[in-house]
N, C-alpha and C. Protein backbone atom coordinates (compact mmCIF):
# COMPACT_ATOMS: atom_id res chain seq x y z
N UNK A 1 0.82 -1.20 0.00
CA UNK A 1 0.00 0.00 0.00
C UNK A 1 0.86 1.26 0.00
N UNK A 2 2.08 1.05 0.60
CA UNK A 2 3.00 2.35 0.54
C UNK A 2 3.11 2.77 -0.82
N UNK A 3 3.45 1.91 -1.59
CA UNK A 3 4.10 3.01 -3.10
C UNK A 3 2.71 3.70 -3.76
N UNK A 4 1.79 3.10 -3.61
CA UNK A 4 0.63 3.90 -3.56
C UNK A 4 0.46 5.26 -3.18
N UNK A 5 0.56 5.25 -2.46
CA UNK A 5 0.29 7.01 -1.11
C UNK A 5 0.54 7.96 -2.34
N UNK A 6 2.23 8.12 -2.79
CA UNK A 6 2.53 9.10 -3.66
C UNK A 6 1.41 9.04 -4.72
N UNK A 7 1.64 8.08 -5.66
CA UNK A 7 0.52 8.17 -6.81
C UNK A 7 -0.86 8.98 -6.13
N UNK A 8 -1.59 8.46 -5.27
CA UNK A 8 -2.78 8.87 -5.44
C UNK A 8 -2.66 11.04 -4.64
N UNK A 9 -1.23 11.15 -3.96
CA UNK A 9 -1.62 12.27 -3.56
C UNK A 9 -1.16 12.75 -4.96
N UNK A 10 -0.41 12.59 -5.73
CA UNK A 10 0.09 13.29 -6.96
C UNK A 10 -1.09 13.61 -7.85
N UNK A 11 -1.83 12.59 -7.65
CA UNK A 11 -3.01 12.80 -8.77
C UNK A 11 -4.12 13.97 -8.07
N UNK A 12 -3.86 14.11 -7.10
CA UNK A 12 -4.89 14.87 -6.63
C UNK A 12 -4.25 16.59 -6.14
N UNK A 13 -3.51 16.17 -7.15
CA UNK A 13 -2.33 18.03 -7.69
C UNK A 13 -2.56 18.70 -8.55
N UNK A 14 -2.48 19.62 -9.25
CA UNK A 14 -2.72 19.92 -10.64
C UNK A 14 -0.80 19.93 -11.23
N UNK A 15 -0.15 20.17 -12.11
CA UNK A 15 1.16 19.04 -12.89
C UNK A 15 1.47 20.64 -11.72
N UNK A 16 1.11 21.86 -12.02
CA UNK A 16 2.29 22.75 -11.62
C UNK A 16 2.42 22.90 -10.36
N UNK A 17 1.32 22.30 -9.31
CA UNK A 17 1.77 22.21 -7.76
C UNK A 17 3.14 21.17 -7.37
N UNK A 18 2.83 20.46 -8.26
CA UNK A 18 3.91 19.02 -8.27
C UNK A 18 5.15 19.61 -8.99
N UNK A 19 4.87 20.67 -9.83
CA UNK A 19 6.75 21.06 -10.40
C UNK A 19 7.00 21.49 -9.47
N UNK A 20 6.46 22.54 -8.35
CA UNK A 20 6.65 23.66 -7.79
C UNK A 20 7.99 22.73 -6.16
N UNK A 21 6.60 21.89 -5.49
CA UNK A 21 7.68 21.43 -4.62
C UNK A 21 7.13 19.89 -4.32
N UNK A 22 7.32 18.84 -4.38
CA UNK A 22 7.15 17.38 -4.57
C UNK A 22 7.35 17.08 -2.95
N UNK A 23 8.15 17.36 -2.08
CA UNK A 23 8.28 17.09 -0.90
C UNK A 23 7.25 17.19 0.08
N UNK A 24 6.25 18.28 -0.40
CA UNK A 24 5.56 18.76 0.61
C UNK A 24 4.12 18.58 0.31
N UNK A 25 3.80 17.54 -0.39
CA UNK A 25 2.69 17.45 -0.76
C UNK A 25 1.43 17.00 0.07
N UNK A 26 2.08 16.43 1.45
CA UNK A 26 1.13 16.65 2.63
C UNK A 26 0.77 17.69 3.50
N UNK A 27 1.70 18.84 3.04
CA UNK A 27 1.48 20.11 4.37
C UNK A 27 0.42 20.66 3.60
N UNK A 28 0.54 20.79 2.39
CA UNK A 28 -0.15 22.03 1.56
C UNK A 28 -2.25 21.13 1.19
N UNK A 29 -2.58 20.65 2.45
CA UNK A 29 -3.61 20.04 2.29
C UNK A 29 -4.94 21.45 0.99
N UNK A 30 -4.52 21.96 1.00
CA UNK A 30 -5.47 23.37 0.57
C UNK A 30 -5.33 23.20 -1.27
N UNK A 31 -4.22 22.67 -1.43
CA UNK A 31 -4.03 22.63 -3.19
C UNK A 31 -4.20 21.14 -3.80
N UNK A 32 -5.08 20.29 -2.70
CA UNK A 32 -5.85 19.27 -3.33
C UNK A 32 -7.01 19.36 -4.10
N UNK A 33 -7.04 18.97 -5.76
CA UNK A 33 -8.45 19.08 -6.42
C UNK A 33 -8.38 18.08 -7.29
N UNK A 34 -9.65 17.71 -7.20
CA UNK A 34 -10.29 16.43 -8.44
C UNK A 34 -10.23 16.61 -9.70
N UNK A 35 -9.65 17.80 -10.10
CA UNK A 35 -9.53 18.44 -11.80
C UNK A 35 -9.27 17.40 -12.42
N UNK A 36 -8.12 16.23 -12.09
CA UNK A 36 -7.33 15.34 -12.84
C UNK A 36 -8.70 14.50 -13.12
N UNK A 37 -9.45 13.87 -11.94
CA UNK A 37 -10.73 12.92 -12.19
C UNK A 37 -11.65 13.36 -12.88
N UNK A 38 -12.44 14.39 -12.85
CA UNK A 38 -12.89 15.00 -13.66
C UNK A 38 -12.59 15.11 -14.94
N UNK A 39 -11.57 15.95 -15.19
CA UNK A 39 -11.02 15.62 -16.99
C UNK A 39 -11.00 14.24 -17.65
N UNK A 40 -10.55 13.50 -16.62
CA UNK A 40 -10.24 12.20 -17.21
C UNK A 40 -11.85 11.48 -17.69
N UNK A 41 -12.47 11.06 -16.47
CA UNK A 41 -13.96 10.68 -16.67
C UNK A 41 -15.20 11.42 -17.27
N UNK A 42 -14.84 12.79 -17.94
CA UNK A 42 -15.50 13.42 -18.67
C UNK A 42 -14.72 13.35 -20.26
N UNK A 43 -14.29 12.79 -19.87
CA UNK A 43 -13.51 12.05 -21.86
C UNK A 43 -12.81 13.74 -22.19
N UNK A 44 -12.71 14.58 -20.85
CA UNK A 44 -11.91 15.70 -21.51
C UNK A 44 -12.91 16.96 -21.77
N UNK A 45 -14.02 17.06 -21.77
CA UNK A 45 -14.74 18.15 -21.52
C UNK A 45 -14.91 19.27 -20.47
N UNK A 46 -14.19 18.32 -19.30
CA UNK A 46 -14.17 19.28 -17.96
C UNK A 46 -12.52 20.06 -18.01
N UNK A 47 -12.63 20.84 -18.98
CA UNK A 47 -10.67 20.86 -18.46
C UNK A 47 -10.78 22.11 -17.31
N UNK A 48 -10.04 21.90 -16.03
CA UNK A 48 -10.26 22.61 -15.50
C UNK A 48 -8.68 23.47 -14.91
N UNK A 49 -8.16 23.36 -13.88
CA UNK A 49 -6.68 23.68 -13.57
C UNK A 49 -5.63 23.58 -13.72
N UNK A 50 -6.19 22.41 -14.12
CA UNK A 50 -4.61 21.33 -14.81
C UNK A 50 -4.04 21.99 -16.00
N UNK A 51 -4.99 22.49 -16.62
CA UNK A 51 -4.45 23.10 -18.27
C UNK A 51 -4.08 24.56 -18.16
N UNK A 52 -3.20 24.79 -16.72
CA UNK A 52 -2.23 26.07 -16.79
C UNK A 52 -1.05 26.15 -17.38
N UNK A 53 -0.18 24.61 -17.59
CA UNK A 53 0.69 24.76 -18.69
C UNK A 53 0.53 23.99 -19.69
N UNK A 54 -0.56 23.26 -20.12
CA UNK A 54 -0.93 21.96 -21.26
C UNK A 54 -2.03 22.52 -21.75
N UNK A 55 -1.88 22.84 -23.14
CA UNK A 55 -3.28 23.34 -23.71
C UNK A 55 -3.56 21.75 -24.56
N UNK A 56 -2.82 20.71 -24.64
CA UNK A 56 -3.21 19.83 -25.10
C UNK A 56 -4.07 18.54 -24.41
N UNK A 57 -4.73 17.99 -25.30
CA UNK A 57 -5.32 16.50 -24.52
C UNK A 57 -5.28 15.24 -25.24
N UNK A 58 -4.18 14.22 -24.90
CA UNK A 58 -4.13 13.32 -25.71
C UNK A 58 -5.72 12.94 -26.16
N UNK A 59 -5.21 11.62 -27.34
CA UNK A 59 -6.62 11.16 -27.43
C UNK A 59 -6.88 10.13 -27.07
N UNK A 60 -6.28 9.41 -25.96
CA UNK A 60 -6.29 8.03 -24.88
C UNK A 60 -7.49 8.66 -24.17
N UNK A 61 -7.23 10.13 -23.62
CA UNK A 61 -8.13 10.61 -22.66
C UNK A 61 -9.70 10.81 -22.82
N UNK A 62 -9.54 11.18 -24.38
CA UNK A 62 -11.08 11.11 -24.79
C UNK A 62 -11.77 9.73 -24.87
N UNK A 63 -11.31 8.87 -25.06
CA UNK A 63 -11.67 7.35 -25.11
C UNK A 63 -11.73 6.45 -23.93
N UNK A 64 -11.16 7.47 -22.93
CA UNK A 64 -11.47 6.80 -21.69
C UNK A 64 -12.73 6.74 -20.98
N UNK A 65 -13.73 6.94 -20.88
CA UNK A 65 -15.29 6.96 -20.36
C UNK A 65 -15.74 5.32 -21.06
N UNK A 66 -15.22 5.33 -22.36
CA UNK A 66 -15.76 3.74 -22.85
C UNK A 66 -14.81 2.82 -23.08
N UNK A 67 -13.84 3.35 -22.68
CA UNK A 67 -12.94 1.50 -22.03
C UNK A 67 -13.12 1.38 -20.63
N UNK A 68 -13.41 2.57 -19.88
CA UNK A 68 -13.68 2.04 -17.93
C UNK A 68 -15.19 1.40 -18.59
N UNK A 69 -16.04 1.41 -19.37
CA UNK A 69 -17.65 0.86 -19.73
C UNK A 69 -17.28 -0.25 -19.91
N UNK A 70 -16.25 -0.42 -20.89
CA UNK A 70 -16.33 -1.58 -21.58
C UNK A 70 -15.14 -2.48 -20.25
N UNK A 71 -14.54 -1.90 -19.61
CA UNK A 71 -13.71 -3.03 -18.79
C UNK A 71 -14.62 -3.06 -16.93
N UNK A 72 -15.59 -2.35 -17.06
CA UNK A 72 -16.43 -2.30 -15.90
C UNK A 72 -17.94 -3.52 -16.47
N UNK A 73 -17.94 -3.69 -17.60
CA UNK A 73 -18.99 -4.79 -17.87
C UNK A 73 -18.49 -6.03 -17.96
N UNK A 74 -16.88 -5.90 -18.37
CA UNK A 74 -16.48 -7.74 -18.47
C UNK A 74 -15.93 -7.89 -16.94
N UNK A 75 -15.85 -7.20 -16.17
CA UNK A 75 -15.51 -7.46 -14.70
C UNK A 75 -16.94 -8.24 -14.09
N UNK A 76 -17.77 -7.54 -14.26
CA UNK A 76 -19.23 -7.68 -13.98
C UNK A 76 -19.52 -8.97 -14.60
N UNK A 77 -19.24 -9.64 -15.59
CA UNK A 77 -19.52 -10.59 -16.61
C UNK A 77 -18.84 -11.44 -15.37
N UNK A 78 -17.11 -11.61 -15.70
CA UNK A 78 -16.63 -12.47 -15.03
C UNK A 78 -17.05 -12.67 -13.59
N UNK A 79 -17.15 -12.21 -12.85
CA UNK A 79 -17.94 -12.18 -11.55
C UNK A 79 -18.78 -13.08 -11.72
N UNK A 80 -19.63 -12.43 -12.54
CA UNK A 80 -20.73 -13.19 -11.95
C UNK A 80 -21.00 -14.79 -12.72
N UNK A 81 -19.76 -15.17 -13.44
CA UNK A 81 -19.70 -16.43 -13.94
C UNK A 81 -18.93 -17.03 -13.27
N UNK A 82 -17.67 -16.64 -12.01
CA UNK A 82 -17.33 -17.18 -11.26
C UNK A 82 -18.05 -17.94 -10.25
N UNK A 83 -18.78 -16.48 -9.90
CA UNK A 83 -20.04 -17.00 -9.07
C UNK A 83 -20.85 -18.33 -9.19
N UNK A 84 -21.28 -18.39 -10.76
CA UNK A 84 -22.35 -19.77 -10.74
C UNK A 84 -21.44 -20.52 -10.93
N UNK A 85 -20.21 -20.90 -10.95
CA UNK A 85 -19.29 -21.70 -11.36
C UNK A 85 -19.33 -22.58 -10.43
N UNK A 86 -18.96 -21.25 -9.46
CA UNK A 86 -18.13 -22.01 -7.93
C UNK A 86 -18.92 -22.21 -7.22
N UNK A 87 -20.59 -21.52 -7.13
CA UNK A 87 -21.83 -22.12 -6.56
C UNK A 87 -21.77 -23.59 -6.65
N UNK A 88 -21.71 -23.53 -8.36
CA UNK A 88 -22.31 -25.51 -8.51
C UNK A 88 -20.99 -26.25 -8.16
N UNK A 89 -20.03 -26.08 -8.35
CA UNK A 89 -18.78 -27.21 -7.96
C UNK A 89 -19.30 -27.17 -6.56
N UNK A 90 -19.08 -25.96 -5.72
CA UNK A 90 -19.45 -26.32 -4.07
C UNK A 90 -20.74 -27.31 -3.61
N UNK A 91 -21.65 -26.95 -4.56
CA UNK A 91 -22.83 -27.73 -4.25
C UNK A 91 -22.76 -29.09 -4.80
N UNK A 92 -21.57 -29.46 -5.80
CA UNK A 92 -21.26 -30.81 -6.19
C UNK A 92 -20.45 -31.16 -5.18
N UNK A 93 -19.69 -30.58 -4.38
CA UNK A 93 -18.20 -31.35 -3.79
C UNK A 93 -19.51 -31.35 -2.31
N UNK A 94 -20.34 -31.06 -2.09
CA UNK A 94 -21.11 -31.19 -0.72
C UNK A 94 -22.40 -32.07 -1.18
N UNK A 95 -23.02 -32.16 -2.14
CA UNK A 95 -23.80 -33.36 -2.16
C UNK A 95 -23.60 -34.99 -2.94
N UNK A 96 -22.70 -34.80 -3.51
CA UNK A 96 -22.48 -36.01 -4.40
C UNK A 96 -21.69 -36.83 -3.20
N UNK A 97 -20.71 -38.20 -3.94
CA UNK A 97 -20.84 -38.92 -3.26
C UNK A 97 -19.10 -39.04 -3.59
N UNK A 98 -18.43 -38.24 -3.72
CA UNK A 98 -17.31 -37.82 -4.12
C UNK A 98 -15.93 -38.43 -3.04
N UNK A 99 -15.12 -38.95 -3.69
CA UNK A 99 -13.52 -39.31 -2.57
C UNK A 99 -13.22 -38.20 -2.34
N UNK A 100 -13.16 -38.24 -0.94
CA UNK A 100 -12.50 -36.98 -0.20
C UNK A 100 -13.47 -36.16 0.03
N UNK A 101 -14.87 -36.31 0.27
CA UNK A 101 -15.95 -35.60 0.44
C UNK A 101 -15.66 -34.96 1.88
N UNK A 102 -15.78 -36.19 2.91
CA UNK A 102 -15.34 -35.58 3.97
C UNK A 102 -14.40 -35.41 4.79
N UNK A 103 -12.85 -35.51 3.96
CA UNK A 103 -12.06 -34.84 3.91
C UNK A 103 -11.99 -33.13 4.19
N UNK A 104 -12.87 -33.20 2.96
CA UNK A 104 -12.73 -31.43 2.99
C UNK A 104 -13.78 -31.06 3.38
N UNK A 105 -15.05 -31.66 3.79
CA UNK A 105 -16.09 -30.85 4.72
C UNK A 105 -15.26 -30.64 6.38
N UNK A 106 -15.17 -31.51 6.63
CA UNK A 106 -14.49 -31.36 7.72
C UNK A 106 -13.37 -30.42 7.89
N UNK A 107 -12.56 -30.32 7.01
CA UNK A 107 -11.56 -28.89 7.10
C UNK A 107 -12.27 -27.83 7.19
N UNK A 108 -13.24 -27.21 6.29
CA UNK A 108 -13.58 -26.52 5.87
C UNK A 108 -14.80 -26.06 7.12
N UNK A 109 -15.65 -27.10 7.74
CA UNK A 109 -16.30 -26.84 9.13
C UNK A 109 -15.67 -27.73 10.11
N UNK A 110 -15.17 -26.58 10.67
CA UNK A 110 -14.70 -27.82 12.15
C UNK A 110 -15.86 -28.06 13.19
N UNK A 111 -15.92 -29.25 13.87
CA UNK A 111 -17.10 -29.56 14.69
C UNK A 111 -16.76 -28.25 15.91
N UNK A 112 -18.12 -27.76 16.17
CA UNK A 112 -18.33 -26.58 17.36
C UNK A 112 -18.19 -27.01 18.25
């Protein structure tokens, strides 16, 4: 979780608070803003602070609203095919008549 911390306070900078001084990016709690989230999840329509020295916007950024769609529905897909997957194997490895049945019930519930 540590190498994290930086990334997510960086993102929540606009680029020229972060040229200015990188060390201190916890004192200055007051020059935190969502500009970066915003631009990004508005495919680039919201430009807001960030574009004090970038008048440009790639075009990854505009296309981003429908690849988080399109990679937020096959997450959703896979889920929920894990789900009936591992429903029915569990409900096979607990009612059938399987070697090692109670083997692994017994691991899996220990007597109270």
């Amino acid at each position: 979780m540590a190498p994290l911390v930086p990334v997510v306070l960086g993102s929540l900078h606009t680029e020229k608070s972060l040229q200015q001084d990188v060390r201190s990016l916890l004192m200055r709690p007051g020059d935190f803003t969502a500009a970066n989230y915003r631009l990004i999840l508005s495919g680039g329509a919201a430009r807001g602070p960030i574009f004090e020295q970038v008048s440009y916007l790639p075009k990854s950024v505009e296309r981003f609203p429908t690849a988080f769609l399109n990679s937020t529905m096959v997450g959703v897909a896979v889920t929920a095919a894990t789900l009936v997957v591992a429903g029915l194997s569990a409900y096979a490895i607990a009612r059938l008549g399987l070697p090692g049945r109670r083997c692994c019930s017994r691991r899996a519930w220990p007597a109270g």
